[in-house]
C-alpha atoms as a PDB file:
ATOM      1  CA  UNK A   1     130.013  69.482 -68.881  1.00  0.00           C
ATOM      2  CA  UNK A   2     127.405  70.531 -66.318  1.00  0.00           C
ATOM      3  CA  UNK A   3     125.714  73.814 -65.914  1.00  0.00           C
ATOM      4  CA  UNK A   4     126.485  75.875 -63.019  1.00  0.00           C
ATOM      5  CA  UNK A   5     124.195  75.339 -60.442  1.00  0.00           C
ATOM      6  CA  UNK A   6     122.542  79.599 -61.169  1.00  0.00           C
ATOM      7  CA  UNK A   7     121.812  78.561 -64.363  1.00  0.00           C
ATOM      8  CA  UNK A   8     119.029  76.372 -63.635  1.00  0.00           C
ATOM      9  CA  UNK A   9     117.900  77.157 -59.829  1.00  0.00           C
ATOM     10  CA  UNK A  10     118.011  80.434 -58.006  1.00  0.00           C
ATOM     11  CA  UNK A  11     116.617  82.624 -54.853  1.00  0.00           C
ATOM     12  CA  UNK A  12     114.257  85.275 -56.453  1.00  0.00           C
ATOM     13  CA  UNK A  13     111.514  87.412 -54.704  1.00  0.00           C
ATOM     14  CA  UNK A  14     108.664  84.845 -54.895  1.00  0.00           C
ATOM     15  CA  UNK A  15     111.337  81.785 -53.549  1.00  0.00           C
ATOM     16  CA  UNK A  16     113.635  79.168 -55.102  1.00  0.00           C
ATOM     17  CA  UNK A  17     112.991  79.430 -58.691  1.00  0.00           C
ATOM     18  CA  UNK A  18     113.915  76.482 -61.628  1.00  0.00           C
ATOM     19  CA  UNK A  19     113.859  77.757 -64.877  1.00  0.00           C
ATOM     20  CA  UNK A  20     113.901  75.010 -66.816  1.00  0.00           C
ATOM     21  CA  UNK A  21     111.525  73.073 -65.332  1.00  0.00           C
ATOM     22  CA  UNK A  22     108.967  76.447 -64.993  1.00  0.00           C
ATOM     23  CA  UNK A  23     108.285  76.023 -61.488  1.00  0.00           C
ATOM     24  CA  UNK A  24     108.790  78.007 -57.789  1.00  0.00           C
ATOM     25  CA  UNK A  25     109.393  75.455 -54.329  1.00  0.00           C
ATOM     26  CA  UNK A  26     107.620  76.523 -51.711  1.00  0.00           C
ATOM     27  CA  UNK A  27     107.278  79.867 -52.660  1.00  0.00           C
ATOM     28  CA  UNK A  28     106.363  82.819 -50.620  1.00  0.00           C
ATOM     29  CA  UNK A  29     104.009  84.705 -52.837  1.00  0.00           C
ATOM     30  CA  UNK A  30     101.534  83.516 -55.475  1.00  0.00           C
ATOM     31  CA  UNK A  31     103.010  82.232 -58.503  1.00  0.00           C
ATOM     32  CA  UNK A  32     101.991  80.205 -61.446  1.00  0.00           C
ATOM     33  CA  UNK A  33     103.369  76.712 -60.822  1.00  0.00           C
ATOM     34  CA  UNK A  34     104.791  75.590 -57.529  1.00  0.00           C
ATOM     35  CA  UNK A  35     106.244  72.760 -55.986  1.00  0.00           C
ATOM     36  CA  UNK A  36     105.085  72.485 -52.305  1.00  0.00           C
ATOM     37  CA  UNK A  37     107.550  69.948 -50.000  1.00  0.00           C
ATOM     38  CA  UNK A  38     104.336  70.183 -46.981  1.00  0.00           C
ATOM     39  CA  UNK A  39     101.668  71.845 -45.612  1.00  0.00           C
ATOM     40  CA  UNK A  40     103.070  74.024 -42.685  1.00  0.00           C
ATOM     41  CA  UNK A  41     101.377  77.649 -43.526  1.00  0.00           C
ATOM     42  CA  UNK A  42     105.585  78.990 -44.434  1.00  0.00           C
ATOM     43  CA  UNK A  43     106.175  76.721 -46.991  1.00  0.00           C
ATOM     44  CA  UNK A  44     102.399  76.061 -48.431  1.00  0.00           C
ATOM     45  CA  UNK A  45     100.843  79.093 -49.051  1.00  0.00           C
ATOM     46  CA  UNK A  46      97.397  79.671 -51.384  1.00  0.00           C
ATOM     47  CA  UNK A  47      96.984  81.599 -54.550  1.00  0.00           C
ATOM     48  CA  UNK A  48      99.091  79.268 -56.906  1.00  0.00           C
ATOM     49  CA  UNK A  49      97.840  78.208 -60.566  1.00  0.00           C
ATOM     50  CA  UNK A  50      99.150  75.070 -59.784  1.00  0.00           C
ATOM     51  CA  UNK A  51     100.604  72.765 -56.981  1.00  0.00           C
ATOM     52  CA  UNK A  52     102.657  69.508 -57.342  1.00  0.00           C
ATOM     53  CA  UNK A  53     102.846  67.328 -53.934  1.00  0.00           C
ATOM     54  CA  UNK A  54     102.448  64.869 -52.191  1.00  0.00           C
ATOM     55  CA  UNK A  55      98.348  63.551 -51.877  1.00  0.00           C
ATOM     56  CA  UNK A  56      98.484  64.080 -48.179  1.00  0.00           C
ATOM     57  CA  UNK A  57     100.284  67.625 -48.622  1.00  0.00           C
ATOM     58  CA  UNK A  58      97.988  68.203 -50.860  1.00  0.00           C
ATOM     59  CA  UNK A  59      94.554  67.195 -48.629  1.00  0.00           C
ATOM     60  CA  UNK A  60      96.334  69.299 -46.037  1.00  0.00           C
ATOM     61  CA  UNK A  61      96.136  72.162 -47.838  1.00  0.00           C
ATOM     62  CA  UNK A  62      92.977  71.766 -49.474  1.00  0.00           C
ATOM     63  CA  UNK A  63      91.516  71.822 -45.823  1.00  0.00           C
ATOM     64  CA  UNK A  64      93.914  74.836 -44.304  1.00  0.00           C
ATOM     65  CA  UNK A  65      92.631  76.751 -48.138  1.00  0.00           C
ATOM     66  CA  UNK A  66      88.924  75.560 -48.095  1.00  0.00           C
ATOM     67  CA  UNK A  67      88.770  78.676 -51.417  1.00  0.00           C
ATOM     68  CA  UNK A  68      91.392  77.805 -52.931  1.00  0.00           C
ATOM     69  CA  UNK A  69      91.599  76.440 -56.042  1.00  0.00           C
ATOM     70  CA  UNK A  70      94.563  75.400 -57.722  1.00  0.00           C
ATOM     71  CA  UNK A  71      94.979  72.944 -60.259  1.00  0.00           C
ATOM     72  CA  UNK A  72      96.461  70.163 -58.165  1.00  0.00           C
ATOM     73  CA  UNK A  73      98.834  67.515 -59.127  1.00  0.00           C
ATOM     74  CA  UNK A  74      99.551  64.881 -56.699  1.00  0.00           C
ATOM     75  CA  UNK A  75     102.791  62.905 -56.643  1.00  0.00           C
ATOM     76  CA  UNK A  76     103.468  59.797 -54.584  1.00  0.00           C
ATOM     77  CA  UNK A  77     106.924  59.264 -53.216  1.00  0.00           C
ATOM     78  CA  UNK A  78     109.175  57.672 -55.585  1.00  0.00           C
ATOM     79  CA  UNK A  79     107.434  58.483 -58.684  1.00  0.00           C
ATOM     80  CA  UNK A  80     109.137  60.574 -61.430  1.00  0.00           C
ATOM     81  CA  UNK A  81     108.010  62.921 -63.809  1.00  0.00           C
ATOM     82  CA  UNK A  82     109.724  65.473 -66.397  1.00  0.00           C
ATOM     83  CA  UNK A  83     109.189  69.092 -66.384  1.00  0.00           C
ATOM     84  CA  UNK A  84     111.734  70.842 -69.049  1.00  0.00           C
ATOM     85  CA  UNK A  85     114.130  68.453 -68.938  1.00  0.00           C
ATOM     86  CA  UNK A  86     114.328  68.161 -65.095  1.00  0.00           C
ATOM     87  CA  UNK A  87     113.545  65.233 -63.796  1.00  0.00           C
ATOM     88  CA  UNK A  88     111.136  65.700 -60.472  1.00  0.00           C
ATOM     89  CA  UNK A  89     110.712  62.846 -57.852  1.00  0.00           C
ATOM     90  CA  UNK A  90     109.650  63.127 -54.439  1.00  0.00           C
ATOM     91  CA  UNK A  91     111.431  61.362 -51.291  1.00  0.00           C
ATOM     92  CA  UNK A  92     110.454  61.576 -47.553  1.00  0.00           C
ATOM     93  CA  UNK A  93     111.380  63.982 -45.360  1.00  0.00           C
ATOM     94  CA  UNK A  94     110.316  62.590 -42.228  1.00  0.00           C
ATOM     95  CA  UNK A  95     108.960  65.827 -40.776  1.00  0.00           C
ATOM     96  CA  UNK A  96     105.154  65.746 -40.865  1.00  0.00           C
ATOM     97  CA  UNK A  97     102.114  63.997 -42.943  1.00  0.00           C
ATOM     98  CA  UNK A  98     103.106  64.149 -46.554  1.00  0.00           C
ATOM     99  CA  UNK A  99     106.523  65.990 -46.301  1.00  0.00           C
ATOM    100  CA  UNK A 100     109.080  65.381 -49.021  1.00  0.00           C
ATOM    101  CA  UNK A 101     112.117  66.467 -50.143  1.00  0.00           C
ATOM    102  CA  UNK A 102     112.504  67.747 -53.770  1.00  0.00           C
ATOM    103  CA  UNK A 103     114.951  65.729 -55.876  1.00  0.00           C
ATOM    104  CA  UNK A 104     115.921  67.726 -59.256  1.00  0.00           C
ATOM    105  CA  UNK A 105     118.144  65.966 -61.737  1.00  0.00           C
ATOM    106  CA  UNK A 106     119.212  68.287 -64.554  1.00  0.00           C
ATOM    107  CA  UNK A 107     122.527  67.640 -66.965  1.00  0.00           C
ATOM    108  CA  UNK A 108     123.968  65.397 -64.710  1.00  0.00           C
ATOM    109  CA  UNK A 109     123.542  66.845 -61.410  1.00  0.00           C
ATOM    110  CA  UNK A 110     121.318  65.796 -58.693  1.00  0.00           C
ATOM    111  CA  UNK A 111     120.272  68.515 -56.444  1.00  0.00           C
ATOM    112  CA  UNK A 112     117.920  68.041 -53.474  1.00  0.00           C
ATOM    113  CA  UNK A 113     116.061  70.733 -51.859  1.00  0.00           C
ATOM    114  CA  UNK A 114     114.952  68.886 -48.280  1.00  0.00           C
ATOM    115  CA  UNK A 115     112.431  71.481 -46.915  1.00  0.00           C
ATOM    116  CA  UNK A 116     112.106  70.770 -43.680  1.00  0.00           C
ATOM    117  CA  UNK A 117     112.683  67.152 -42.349  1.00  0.00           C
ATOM    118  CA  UNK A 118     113.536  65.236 -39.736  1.00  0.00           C
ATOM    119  CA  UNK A 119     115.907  62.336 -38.816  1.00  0.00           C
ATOM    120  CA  UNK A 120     113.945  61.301 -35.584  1.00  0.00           C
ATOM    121  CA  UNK A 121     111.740  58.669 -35.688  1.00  0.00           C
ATOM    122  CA  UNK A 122     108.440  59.169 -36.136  1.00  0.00           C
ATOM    123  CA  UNK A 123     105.437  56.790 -36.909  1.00  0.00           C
ATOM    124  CA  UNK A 124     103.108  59.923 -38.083  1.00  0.00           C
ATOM    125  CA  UNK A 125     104.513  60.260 -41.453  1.00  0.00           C
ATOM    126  CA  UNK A 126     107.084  58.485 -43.422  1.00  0.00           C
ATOM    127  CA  UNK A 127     110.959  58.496 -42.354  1.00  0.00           C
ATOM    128  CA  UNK A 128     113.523  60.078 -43.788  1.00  0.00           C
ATOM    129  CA  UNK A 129     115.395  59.120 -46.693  1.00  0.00           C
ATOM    130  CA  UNK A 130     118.736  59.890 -47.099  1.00  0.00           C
ATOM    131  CA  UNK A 131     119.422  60.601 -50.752  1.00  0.00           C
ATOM    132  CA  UNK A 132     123.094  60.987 -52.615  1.00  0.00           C
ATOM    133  CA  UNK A 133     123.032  64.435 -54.276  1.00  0.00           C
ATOM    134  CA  UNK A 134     126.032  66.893 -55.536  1.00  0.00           C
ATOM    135  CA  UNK A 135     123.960  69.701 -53.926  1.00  0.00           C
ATOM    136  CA  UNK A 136     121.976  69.916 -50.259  1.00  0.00           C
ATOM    137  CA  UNK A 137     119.725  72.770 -50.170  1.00  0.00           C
ATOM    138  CA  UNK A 138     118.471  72.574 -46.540  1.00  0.00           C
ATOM    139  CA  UNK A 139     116.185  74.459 -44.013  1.00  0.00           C
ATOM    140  CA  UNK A 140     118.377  74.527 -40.741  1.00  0.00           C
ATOM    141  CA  UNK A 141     115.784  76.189 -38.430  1.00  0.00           C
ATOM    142  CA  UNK A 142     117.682  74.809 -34.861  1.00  0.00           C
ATOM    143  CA  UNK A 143     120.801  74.004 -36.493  1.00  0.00           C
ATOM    144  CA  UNK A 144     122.786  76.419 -34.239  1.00  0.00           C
ATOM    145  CA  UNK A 145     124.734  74.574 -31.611  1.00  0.00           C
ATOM    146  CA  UNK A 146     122.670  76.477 -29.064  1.00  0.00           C
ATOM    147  CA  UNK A 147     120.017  73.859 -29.625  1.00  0.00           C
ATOM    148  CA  UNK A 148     119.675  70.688 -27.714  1.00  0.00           C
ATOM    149  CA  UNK A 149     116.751  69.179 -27.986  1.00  0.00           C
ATOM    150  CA  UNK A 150     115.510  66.714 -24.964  1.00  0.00           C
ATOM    151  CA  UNK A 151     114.929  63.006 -25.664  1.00  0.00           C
ATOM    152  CA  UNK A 152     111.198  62.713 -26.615  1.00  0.00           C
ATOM    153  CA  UNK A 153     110.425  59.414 -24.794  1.00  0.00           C
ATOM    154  CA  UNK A 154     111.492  60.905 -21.515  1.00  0.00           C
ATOM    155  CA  UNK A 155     109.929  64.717 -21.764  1.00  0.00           C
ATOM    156  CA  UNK A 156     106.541  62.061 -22.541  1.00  0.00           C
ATOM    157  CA  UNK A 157     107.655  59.915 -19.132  1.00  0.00           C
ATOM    158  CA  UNK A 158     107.361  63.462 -16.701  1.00  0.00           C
ATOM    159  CA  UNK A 159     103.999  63.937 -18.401  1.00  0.00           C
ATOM    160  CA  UNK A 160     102.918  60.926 -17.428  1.00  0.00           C
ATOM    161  CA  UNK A 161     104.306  61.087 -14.080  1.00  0.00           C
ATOM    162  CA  UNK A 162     103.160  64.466 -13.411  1.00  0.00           C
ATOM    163  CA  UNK A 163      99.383  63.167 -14.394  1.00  0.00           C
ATOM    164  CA  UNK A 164      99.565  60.549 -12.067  1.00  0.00           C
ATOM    165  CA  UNK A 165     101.065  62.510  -9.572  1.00  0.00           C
ATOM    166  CA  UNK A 166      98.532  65.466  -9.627  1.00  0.00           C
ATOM    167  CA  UNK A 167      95.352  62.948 -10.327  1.00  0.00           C
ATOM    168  CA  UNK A 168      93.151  66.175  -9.401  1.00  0.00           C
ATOM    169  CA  UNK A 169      94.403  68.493 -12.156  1.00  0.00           C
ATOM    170  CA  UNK A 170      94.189  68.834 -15.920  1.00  0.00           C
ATOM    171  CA  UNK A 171      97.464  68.841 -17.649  1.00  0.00           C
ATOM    172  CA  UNK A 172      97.537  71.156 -21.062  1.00  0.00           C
ATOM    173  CA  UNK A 173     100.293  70.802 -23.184  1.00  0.00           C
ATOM    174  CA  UNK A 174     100.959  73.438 -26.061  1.00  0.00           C
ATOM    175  CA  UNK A 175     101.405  71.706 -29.968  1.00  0.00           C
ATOM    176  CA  UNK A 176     100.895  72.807 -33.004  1.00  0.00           C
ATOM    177  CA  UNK A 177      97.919  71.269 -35.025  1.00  0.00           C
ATOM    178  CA  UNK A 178     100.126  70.039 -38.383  1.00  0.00           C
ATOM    179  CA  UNK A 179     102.739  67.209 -36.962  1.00  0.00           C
ATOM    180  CA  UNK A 180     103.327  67.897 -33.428  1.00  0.00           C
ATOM    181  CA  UNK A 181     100.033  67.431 -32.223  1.00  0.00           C
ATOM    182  CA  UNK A 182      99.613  64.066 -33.672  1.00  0.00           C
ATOM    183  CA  UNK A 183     104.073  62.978 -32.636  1.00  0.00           C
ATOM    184  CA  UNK A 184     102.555  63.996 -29.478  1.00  0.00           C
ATOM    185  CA  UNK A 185      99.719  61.868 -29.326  1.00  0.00           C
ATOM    186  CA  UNK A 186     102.061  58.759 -31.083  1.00  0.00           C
ATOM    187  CA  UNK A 187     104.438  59.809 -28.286  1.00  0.00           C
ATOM    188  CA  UNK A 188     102.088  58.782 -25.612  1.00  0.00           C
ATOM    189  CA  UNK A 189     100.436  56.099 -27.163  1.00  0.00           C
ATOM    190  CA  UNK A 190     104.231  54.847 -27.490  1.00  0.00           C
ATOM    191  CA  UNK A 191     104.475  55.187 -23.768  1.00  0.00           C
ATOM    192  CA  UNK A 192     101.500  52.712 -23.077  1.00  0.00           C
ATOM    193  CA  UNK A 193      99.151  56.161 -22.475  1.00  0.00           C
ATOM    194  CA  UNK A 194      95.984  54.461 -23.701  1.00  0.00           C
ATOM    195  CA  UNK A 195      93.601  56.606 -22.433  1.00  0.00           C
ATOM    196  CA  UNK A 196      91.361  59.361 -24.409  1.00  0.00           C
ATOM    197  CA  UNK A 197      93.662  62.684 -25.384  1.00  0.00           C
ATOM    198  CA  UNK A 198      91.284  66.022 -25.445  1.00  0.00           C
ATOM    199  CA  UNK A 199      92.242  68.034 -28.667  1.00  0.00           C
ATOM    200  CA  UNK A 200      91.475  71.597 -29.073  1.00  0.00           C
ATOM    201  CA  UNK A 201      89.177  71.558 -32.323  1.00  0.00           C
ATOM    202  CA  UNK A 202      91.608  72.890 -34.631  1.00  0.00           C
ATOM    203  CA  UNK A 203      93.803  70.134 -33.232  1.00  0.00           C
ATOM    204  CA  UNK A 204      90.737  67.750 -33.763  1.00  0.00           C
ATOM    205  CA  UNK A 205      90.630  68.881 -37.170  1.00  0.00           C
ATOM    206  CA  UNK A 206      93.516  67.657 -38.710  1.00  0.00           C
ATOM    207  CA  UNK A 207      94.341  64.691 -36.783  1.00  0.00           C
ATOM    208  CA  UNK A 208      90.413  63.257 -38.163  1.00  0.00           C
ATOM    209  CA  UNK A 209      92.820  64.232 -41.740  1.00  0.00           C
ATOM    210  CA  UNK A 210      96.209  62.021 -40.525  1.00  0.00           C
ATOM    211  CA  UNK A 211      93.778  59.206 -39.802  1.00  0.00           C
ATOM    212  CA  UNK A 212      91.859  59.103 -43.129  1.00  0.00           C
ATOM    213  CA  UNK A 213      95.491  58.468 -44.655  1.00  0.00           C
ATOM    214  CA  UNK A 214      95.442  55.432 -42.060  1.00  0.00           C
ATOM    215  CA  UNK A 215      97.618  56.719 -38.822  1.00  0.00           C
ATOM    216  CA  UNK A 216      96.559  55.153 -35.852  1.00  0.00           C
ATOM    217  CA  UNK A 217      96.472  58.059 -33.053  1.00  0.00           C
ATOM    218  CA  UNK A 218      94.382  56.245 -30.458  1.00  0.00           C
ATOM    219  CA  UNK A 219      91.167  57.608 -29.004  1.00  0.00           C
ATOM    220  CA  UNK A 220      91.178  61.267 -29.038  1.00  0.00           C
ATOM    221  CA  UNK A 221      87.682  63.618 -28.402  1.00  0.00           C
ATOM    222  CA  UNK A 222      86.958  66.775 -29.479  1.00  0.00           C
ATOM    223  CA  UNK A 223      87.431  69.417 -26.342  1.00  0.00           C
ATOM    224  CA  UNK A 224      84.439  71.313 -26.547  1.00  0.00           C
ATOM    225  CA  UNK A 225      82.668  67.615 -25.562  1.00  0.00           C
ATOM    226  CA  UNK A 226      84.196  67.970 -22.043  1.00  0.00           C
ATOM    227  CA  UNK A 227      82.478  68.129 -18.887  1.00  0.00           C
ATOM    228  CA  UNK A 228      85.492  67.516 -16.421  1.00  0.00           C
ATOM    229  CA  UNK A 229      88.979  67.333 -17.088  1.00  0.00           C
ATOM    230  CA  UNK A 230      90.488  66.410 -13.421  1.00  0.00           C
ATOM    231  CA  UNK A 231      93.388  63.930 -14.287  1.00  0.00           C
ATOM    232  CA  UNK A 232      92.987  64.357 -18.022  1.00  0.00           C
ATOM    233  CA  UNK A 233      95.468  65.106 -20.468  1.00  0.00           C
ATOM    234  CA  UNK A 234      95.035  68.115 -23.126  1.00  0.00           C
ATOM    235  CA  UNK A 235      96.559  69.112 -26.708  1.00  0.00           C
ATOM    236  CA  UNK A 236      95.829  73.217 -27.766  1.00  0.00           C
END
């Protein structure tokens, strides 16, 4: 007979808690062991004792957190590992550099806690990975139907017209520096855009981080180095 689903892994204050296993996912205050899925600033947070995740989540962090200094435990997808009888693994989520979805297994029930992924492709990070479970656990930030979301190849195909429309002007385009600046810059690349990208520095930052885990993102150069931008295309 299985436990019920409260007896092993519940909302509290500091986030999803599992008490067997001793350990908080993505919690939202300091606690002593957590289990991070990535490294966007609401689900990876500093102050921990300890952090289980993936090594890229983990060098993400490590750079947003230059002071902190948790004990960290890095854990490749696929690999398992035991924590009070609950058996941990980590699976792609598909959403950004290092993402994963947590997959408990305790007294015969699989639960997955998916954090936030994607289904899209996406040659930045890993794809999704569709996992059988008894229980879903999902982030659903634009799951209302209100949402619908333009087809990324051809919202990259006006950019590219506008630019060579409007040779004599600089086109900026807004993206966040974890995931979207570098689906962005894959995005264009994709399109046959093969010319340099200028990247805000905090943009510069942590693409120089996707391509030390080997993610080809093209030429990009730091914007501060610019002297003209006519024609040129921008990520802040």
């Amino acid at each position: 007979m299985t436990d019920a689903l409260e007896d092993w892994l519940r909302p509290t204050p500091a986030g999803l808690w599992c008490e067997p296993g001793g350990f908080h996912i993505d919690p939202q205050r300091a606690v002593p062991r957590a289990l991070v899925t990535h490294g966007h600033a609401d689900h990876a947070r500093p102050g921990h004792g300890a952090v289980l995740a993936t090594p890229e989540t983990l060098a993400i962090m490590a750079l947003r957190y230059p002071r902190d200094r948790p004990a960290r435990q890095p854990m490749r997808y696929g690999e398992t590992m035991q924590a009070g009888g609950v058996s941990v693994r980590l699976a792609p989520a598909g959403h950004v550099l290092g993402s994963a979805q947590a997959v408990l297994e305790y007294r015969g029930r699989r639960v997955v806690v998916s954090g936030d992924y994607k289904r899209a492709p996406d040659p930045t990070c890993a794809a999704f990975e569709p996992v059988p479970v008894d229980v879903f656990i999902t982030e659903a930030t634009f799951g209302l139907p209100v949402f619908r979301l333009p087809d990324d190849m051809a919202e990259t195909a006006r950019l590219l017209r506008s630019v060579e429309t409007f040779p004599d002007r600089c086109h900026v385009v807004g993206a966040y520096s974890l995931g979207k600046c570098q689906r962005m810059l894959g995005l264009l690349r994709r399109a046959g855009y093969d010319r340099p990208v200028w990247l805000h520095p905090a943009l510069d930052e942590m693409t120089g981080l996707y391509r030390q885990f080997g993610i080809d993102l093209g030429e990009t150069r730091p914007l501060g180095d610019a002297n003209g931008l006519a024609g040129q295309i921008v990520l802040q």
